[in-house]
Protein backbone atom coordinates (compact mmCIF):
# COMPACT_ATOMS: atom_id res chain seq x y z
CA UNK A 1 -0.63 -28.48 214.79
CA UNK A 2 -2.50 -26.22 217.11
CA UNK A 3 -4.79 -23.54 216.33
CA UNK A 4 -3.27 -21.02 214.18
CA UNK A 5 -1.84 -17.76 216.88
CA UNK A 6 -3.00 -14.49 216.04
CA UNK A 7 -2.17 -11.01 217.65
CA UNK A 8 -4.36 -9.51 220.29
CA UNK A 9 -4.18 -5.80 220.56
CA UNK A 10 -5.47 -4.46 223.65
CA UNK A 11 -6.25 -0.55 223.45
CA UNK A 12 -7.21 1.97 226.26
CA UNK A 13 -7.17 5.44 227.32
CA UNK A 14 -4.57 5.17 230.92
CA UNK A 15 -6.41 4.48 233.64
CA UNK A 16 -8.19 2.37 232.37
CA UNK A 17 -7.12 -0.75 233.02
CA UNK A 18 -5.41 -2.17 230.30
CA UNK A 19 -2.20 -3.14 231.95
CA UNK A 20 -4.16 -5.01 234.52
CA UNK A 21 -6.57 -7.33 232.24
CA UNK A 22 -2.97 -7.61 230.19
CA UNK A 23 -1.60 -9.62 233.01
CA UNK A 24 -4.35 -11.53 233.38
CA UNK A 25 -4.79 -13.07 230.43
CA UNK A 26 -0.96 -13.57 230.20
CA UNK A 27 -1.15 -15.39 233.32
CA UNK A 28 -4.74 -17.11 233.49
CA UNK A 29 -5.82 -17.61 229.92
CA UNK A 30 -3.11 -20.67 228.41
CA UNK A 31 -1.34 -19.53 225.05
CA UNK A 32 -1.71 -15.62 225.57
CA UNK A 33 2.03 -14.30 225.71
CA UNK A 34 3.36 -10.26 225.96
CA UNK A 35 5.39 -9.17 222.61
CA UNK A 36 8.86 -8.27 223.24
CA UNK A 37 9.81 -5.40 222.11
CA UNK A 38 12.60 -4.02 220.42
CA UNK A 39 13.93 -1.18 222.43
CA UNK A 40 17.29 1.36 222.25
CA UNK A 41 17.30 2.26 225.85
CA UNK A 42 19.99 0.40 228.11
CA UNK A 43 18.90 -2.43 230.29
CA UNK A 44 17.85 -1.60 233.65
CA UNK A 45 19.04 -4.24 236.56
CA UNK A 46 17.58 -7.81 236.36
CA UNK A 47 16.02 -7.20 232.72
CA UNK A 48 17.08 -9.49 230.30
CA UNK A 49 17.79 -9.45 226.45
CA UNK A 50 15.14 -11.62 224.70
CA UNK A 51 12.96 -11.45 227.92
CA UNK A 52 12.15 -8.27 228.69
CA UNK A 53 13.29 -6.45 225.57
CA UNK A 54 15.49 -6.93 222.55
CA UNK A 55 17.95 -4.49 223.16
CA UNK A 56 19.57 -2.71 220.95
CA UNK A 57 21.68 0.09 219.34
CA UNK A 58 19.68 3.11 218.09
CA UNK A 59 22.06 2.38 214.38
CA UNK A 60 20.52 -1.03 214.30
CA UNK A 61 16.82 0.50 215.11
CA UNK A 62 16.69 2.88 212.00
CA UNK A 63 18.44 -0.03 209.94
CA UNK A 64 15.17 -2.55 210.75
CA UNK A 65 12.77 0.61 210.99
CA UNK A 66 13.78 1.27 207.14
CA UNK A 67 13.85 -2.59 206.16
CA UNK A 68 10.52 -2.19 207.06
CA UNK A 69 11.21 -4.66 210.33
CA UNK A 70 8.80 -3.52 212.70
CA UNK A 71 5.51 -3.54 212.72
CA UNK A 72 5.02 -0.58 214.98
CA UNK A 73 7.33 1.73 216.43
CA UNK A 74 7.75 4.91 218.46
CA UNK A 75 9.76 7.28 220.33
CA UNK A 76 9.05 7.62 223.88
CA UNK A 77 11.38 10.22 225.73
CA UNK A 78 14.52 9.87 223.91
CA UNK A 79 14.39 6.25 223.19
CA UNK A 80 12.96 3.98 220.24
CA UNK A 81 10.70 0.88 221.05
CA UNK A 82 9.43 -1.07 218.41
CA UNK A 83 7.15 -4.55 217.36
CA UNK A 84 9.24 -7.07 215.19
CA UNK A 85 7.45 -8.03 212.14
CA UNK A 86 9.40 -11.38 212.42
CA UNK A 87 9.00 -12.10 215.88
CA UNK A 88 5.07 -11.96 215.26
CA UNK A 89 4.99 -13.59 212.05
CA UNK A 90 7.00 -16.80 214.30
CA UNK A 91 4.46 -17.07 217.29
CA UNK A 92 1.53 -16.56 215.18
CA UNK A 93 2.60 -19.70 213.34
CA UNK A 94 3.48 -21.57 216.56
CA UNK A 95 -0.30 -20.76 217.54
CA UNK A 96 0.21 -18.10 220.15
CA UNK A 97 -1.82 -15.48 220.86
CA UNK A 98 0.73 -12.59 220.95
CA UNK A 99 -0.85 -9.92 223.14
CA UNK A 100 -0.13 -6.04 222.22
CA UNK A 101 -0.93 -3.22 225.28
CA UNK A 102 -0.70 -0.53 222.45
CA UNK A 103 -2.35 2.69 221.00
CA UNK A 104 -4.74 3.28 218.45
CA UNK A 105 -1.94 4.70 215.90
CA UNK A 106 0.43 1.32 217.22
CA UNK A 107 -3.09 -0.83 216.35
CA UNK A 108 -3.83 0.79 213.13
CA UNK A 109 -0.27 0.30 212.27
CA UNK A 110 -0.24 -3.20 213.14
CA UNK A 111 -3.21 -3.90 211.17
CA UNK A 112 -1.81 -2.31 208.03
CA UNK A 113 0.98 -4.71 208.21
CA UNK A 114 -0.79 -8.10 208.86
CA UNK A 115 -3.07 -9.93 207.52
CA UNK A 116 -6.40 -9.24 208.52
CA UNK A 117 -7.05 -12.97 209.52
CA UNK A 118 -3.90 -12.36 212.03
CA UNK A 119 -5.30 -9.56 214.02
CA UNK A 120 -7.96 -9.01 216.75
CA UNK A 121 -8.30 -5.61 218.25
CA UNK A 122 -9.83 -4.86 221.61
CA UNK A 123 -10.55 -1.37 222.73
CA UNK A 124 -10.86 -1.31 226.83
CA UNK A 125 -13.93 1.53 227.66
CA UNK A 126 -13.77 3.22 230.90
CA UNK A 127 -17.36 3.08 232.69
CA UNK A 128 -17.56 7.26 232.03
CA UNK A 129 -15.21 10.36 231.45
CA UNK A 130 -15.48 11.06 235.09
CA UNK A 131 -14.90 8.06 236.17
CA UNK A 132 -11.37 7.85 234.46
CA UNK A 133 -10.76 11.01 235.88
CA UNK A 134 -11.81 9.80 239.48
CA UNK A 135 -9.09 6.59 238.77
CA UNK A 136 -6.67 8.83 237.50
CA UNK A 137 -7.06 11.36 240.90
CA UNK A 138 -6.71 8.13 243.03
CA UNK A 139 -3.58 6.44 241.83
CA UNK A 140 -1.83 9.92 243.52
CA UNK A 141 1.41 9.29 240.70
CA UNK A 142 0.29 13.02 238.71
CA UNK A 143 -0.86 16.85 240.03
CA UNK A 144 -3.81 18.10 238.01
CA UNK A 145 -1.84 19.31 235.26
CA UNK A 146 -0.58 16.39 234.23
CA UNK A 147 -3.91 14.26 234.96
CA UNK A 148 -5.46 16.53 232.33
CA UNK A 149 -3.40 16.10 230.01
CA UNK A 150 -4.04 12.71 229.96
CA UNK A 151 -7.90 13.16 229.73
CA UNK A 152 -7.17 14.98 226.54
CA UNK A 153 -5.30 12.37 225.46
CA UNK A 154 -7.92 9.87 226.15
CA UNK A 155 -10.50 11.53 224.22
CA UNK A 156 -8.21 11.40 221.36
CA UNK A 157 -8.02 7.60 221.78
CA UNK A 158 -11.86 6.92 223.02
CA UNK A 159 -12.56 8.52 219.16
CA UNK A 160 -11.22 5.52 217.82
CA UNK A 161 -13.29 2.94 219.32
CA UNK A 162 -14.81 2.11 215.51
CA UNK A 163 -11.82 0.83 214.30
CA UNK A 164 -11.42 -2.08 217.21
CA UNK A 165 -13.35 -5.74 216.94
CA UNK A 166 -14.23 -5.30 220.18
CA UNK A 167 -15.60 -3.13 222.93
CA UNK A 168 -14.87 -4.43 226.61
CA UNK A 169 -15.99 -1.83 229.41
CA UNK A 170 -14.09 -2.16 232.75
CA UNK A 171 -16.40 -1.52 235.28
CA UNK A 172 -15.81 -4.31 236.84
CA UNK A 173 -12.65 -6.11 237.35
CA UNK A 174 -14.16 -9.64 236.62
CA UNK A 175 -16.62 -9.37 234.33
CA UNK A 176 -14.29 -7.25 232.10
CA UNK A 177 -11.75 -10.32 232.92
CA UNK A 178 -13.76 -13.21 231.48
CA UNK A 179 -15.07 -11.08 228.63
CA UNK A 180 -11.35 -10.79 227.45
CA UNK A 181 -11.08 -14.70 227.89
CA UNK A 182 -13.98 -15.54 226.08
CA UNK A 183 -12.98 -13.45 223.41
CA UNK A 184 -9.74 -15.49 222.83
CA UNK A 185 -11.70 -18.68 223.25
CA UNK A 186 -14.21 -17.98 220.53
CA UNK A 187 -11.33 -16.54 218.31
CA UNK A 188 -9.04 -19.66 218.52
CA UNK A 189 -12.19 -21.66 217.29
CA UNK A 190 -12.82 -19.18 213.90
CA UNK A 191 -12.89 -21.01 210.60
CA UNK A 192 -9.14 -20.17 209.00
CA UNK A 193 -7.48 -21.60 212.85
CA UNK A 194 -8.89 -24.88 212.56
CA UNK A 195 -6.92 -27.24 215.03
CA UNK A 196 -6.38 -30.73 214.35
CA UNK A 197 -8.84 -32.28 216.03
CA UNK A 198 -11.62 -30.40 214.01
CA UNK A 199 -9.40 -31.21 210.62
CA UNK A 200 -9.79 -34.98 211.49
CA UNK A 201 -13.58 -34.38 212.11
CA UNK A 202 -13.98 -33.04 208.60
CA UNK A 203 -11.59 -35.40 207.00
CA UNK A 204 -13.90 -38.31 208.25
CA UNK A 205 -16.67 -36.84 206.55
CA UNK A 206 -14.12 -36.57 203.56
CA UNK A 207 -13.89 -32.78 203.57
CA UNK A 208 -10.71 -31.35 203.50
CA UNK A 209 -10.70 -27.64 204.52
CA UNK A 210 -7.91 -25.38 202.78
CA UNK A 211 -4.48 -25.01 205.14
């Protein structure tokens, strides 16, 4: 068996980065794989069920919403999108590291859910307020309105940067890049996700650590 899988949250106000350090790790770092969500929406061309989404019928949602099926969920202009509780539970076992590009309510949900063991939070910093401001100006997607009502929202989620494990400031692309990877390195060798080649070191010394 390989190292017991665990879910990485990754948390950050937009702008700052999060999406791009998600694909990263999802393609660089071995074992780091995107959730799939649950959603209600319809599929748009070339998605695929199990792939992109789960797809599914908003009756179906509220049934697994109030079987207490998701581990997070939300609804984001009309439709329902959602984290299955099983789906986790399955590639946590398998020894993936389940990565989760969500909020701080999604995190604090998540870790209400899980065992603590089976969670590591990451909150991505911004190098400054202006400076997310400056990123936000420069994409050219939103007029000022809109760009400032996303610096309100990310002071609302900067607030929670006590509740993560981890602080990672993007400044820079790389650095902030291999301090996410060393982060799931060191976590995959923590105590309770011995693999087996450290359970056969222990066992010749005739310990046998708990499964």
């Amino acid at each position: 068996m390989s190292h017991r899988g665990f879910v990485l949250i990754l948390s950050s106000p937009s702008g700052a980065g999060k999406s791009t350090l998600a694909s990263f790790l999802v393609e660089e770092v071995g074992g780091v794989r995107r959730s799939v969500s649950t959603t209600t929406r319809r599929p748009r061309i070339g998605e695929r069920d199990g792939v992109d989404y789960f797809f599914t019928t908003p009756e179906a949602f509220h049934q697994q919403v109030a079987a207490g099926g998701f581990l997070e969920w939300a609804e984001v202009f009309g439709n329902f999108y959602g984290t299955s509780r099983a789906v986790v539970e399955q590639a946590i076992g398998e020894g993936h590291v389940l990565l989760l590009a969500i909020d701080w309510q999604g995190a604090r949900n998540v870790r209400a859910m899980l065992p603590p063991e089976d969670v590591v939070s990451v909150s991505i910093l911004p190098p400054s307020l202006e400076s997310l401001r400056q990123r936000l100006a420069n994409r050219g997607q939103d007029d000022e309105a809109v760009i400032q009502r996303r610096m309100d929202q990310a002071t609302a989620e900067m607030s929670h940067w006590n509740e993560y494990d981890y602080l990672a400031l993007n400044d820079e692309l790389t650095q902030a890049q291999s301090d996410l990877a060393s982060i799931v390195r060191a976590e995959r060798l923590r105590r309770h996700r011995l693999d087996e080649g450290a359970r056969r070191s222990l066992a010749s010394f005739g310990l046998q650590p708990a499964s």
